[in-house]
Protein backbone atom coordinates (compact mmCIF):
# COMPACT_ATOMS: atom_id res chain seq x y z
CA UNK A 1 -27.79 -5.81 -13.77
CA UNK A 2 -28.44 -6.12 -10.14
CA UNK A 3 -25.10 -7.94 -9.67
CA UNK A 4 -23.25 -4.96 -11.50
CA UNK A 5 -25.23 -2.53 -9.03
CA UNK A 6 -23.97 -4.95 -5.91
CA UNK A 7 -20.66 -5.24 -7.13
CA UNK A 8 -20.64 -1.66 -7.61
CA UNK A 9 -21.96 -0.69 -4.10
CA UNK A 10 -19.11 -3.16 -2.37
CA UNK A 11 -16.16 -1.49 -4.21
CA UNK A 12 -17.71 1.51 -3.11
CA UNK A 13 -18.06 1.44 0.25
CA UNK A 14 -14.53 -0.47 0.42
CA UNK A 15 -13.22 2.71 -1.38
CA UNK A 16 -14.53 4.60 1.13
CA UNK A 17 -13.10 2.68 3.82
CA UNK A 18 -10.14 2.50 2.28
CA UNK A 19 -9.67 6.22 1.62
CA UNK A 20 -10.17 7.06 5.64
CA UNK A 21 -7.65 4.60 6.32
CA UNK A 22 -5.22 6.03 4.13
CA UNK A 23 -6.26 9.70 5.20
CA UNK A 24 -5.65 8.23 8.96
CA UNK A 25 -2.01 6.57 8.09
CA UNK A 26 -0.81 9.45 5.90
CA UNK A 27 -1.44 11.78 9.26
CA UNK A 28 -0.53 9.50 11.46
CA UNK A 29 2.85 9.37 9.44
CA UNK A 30 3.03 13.27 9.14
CA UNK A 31 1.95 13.58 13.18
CA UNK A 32 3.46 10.79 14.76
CA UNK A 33 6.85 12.00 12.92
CA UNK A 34 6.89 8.67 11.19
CA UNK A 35 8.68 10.28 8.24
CA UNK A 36 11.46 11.81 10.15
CA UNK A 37 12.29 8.34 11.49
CA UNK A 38 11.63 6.93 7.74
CA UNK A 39 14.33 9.97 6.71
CA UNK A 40 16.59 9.10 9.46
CA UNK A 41 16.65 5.52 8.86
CA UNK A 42 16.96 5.66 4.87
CA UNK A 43 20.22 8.02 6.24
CA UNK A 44 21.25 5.84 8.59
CA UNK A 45 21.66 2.73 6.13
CA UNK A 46 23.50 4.94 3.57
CA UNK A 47 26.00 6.37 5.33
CA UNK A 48 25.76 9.63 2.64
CA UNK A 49 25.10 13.24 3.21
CA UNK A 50 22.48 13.88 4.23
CA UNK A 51 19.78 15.38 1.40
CA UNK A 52 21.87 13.90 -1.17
CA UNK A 53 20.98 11.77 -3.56
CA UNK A 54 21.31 8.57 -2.25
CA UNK A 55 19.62 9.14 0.75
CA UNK A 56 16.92 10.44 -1.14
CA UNK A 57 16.78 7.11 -3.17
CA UNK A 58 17.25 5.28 -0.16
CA UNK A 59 13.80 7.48 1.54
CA UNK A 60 11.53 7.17 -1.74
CA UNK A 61 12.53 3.26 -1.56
CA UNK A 62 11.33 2.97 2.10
CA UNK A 63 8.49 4.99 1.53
CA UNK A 64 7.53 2.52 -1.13
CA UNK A 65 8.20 -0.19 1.24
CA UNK A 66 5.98 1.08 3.77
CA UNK A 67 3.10 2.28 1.84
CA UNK A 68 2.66 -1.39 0.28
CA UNK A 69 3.00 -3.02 3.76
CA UNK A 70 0.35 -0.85 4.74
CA UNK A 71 -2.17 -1.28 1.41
CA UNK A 72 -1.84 -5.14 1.33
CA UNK A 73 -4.38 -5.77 3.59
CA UNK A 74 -6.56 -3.56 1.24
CA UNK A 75 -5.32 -4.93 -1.72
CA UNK A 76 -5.82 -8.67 -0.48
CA UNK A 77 -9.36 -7.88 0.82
CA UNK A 78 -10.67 -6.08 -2.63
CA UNK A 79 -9.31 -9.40 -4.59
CA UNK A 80 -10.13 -11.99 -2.51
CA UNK A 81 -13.13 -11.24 -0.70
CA UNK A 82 -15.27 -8.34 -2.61
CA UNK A 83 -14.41 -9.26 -6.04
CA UNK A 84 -14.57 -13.28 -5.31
CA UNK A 85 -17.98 -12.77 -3.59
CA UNK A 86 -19.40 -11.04 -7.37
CA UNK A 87 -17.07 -13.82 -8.87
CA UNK A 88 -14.40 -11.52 -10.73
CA UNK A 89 -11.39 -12.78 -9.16
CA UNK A 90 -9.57 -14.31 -11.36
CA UNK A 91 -6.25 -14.35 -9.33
CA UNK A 92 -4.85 -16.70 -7.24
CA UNK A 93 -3.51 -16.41 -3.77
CA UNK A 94 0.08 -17.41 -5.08
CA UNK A 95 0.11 -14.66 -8.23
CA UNK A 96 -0.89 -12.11 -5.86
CA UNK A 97 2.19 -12.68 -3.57
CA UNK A 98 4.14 -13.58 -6.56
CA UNK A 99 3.29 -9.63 -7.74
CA UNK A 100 3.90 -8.46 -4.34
CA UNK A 101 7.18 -9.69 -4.29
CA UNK A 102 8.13 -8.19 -8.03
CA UNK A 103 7.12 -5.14 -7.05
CA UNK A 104 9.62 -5.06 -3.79
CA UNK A 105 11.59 -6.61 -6.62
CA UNK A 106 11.30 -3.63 -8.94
């Protein structure tokens, strides 16, 4: 029971963490006009109109891109350090890049 409740308090104070991180890069991207650029860019390597679909493909792929860039230092941490620590990892280092590489696959 006590190793529920310690396991419990880790993942909770990670989640926390985590959730002022992604507060901080969501208006960081919004106030540092990171999402103009990101629009721009996704433009850029169409060579569409802009607003059409494509480049709105092209912008929700990117998006993607960067928000899992920025999450897998969470991601790595909450596997391989909180959840090994209360011994519920069950994931290797290589499956974990494997699955980060079919979901830029995907």
């Amino acid at each position: 029971f006590k190793k529920a409740q310690s396991y419990s308090r880790d993942k909770l104070s990670f989640s926390i963490v985590t959730r002022v991180l992604d507060f901080a890069t969501s208006t960081a991207l919004l106030a540092g006009k990171g999402l103009p650029l990101i629009w721009n860019l996704s433009q850029s390597m169409t060579g569409a109109a802009p607003g059409g679909f494509l480049h709105g493909l092209y912008f929700s792929i990117a998006l993607d891109v960067v928000s899992t860039i920025i999450d897998l230092p969470q991601s790595y941490y909450l596997s391989f350090v909180i959840e090994e620590r209360h011994g519920f990892n069950k994931q290797t280092k290589k499956l974990f890049w494997t699955d980060v590489l079919k979901h830029f696959a995907l």
